[in-house]
Every structure is written in structure tokens, then in C-alpha cells.
C-alpha atoms as a PDB file:
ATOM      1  CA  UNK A   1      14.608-189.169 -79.623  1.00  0.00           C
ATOM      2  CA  UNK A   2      11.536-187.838 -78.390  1.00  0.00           C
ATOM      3  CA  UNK A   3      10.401-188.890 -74.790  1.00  0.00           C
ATOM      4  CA  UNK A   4       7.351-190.247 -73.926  1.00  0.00           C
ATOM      5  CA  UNK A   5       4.767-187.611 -72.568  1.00  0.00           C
ATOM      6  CA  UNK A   6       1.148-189.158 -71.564  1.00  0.00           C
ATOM      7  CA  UNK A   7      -2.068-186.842 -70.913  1.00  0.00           C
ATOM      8  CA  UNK A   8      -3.406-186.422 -67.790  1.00  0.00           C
ATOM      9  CA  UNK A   9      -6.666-184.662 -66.820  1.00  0.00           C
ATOM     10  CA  UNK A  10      -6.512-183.601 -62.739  1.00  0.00           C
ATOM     11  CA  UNK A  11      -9.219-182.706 -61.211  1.00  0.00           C
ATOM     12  CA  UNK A  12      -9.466-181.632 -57.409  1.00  0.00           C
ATOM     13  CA  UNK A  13     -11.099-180.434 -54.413  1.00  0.00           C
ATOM     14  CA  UNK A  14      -9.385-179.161 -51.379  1.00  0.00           C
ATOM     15  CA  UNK A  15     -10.947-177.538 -48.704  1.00  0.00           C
ATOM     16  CA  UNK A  16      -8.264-174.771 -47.333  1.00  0.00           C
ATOM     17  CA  UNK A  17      -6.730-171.704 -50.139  1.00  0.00           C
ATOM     18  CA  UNK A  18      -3.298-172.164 -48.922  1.00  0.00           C
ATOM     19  CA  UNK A  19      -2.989-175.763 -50.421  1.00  0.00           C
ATOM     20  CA  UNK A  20      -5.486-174.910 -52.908  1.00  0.00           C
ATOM     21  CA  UNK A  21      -3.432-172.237 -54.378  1.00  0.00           C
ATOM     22  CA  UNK A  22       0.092-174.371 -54.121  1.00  0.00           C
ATOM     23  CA  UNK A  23      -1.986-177.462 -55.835  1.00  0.00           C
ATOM     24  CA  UNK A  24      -2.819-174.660 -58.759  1.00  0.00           C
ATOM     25  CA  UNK A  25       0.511-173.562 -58.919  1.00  0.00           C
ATOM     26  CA  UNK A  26       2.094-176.777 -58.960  1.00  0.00           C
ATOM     27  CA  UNK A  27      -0.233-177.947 -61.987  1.00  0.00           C
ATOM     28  CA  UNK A  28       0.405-175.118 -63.628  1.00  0.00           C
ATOM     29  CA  UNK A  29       3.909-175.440 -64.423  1.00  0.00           C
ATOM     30  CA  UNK A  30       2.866-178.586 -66.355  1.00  0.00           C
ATOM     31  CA  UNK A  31      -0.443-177.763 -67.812  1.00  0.00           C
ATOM     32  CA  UNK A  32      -3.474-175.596 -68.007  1.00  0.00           C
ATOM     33  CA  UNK A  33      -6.450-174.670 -66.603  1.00  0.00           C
ATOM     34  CA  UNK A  34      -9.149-175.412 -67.878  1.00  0.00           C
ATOM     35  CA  UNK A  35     -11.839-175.045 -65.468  1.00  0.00           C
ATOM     36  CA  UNK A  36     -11.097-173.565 -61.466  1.00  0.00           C
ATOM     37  CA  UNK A  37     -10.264-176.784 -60.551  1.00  0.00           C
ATOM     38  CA  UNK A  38      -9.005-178.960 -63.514  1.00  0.00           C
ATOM     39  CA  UNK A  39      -5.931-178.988 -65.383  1.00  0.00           C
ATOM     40  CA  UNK A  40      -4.880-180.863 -68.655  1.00  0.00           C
ATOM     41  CA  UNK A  41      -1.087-181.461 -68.572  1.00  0.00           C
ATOM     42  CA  UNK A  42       1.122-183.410 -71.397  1.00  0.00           C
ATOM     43  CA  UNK A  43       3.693-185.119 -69.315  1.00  0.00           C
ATOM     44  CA  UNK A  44       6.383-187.721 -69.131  1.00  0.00           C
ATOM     45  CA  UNK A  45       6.091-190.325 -66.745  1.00  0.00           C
ATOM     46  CA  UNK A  46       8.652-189.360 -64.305  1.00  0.00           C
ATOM     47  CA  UNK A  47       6.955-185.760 -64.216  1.00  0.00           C
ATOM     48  CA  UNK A  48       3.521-187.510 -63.144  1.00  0.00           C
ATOM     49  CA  UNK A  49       4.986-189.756 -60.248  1.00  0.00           C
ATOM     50  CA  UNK A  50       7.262-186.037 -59.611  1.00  0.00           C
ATOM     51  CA  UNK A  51       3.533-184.083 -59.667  1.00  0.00           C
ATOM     52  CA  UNK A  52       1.684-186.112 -57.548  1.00  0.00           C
ATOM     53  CA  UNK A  53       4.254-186.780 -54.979  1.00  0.00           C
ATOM     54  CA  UNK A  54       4.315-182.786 -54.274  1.00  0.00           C
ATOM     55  CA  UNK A  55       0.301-182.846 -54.595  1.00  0.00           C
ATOM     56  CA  UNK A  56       0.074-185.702 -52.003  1.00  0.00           C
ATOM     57  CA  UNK A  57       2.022-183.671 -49.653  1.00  0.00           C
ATOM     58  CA  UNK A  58      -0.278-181.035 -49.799  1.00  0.00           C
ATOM     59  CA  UNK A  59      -3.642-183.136 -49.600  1.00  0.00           C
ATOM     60  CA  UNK A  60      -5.714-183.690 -46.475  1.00  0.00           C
ATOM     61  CA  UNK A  61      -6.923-186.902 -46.670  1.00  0.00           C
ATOM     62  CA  UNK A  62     -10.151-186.499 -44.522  1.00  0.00           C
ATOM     63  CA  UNK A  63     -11.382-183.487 -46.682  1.00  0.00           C
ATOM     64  CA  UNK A  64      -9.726-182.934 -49.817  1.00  0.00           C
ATOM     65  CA  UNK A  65      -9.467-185.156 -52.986  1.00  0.00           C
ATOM     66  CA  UNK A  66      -7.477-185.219 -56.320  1.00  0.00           C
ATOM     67  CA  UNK A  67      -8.161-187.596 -59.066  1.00  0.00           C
ATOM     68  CA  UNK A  68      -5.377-187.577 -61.871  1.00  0.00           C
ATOM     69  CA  UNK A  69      -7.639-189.248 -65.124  1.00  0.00           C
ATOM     70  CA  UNK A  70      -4.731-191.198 -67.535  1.00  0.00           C
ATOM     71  CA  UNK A  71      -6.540-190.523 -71.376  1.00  0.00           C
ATOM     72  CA  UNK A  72      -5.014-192.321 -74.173  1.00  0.00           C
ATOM     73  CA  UNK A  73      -4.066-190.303 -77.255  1.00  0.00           C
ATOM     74  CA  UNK A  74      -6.867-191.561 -79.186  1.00  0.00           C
ATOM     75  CA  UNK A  75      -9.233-190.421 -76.899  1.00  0.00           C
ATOM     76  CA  UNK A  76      -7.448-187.081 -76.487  1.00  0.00           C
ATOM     77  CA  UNK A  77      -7.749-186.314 -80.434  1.00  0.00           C
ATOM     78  CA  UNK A  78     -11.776-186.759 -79.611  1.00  0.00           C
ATOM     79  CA  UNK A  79     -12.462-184.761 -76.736  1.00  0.00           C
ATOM     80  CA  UNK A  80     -15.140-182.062 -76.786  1.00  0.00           C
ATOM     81  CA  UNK A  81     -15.577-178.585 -75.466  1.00  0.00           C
ATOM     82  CA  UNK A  82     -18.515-176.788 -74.857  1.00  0.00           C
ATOM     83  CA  UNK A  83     -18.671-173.670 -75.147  1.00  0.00           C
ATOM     84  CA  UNK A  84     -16.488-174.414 -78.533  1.00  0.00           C
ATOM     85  CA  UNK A  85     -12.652-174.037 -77.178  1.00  0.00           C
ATOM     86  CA  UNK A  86     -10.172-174.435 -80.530  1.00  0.00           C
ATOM     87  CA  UNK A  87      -7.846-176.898 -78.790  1.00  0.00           C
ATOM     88  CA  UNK A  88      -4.920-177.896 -80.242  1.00  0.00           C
ATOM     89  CA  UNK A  89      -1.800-180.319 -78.783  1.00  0.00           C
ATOM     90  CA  UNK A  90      -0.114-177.122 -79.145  1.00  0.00           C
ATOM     91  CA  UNK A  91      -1.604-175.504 -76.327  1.00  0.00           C
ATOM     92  CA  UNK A  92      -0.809-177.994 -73.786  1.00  0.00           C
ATOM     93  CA  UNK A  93       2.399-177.073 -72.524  1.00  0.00           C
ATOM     94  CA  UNK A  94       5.222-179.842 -73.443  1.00  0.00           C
ATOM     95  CA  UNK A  95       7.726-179.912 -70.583  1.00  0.00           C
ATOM     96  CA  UNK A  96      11.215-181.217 -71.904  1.00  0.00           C
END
């Protein structure tokens, strides 16, 4: 049985490199980049409560900000790039 994995879009701003750079690294092992500061990750829900509970650790709440953006599957299949990016399902990393 396959487990449920929803998509996420994160998005973020935070002020200092050190957290910055752990935030990246962090999203990284369950996504990819897509611009500086946004990742798309394909995740269950236990890896998205596991994800932002290390993020929030890291986050200054006066100056920085992350948004984590829930999309629904149908919406996924219609998003857009421009410049034209060939994006497949396959590219998002799956995490087992």
C-alpha cells in the first residue's frame, strides 16, 4: 500500500545565512529548488509536521517568515513555468 504523500510549495525569507542555509538544507532532503528561496516537496503527512517542526526551530519570528502553500493534486497537474521547465511528478523527490 502506497502512503499518502501531499505537495507542498515553501517559500521563505530569513534574514541571517546560518539559518538560511540549514532551512535550504533541510528542504532539500524532501524536495527541490526551484527558485533561491522556494522548494516543491512531495511528502507524507508526518514528514510535513517532521519539516516544519525543524524549520520553526530555526525561524526568528521578528524577521524571518516561511509560508508552507498545501496544493491539491489537481492543481499540481496544472501548474505553469515560465521560462518553460518540463516538470514531471518524477522529479519531485518521493521520500518513502
Amino acid at each position: 500500500m502506497r502512503k499518502h504523500k501531499d505537495y507542498y510549495v515553501v517559500a521563505y525569507d530569513i534574514a541571517l545565512a546560518k539559518p538560511r542555509r540549514k532551512v535550504a538544507a533541510i528542504l532539500e532532503k524532501y524536495g527541490h529548488r526551484v527558485n533561491k528561496s522556494v522548494f516543491e516537496c512531495m511528502v507524507t503527512p508526518a514528514e510535513a509536521y517532521r519539516v516544519k517542526r525543524e524549520i520553526a526551530s530555526l525561524v526568528d519570528n521578528r524577521t524571518d517568515s516561511v509560508a508552507f502553500y498545501l496544493i491539491c493534486l489537481d492543481c499540481f497537474s496544472k501548474i505553469e513555468y515560465y521560462p518553460s521547465y518540463n516538470h514531471q511528478a518524477s522529479t519531485i523527490k518521493v521520500v518513502a
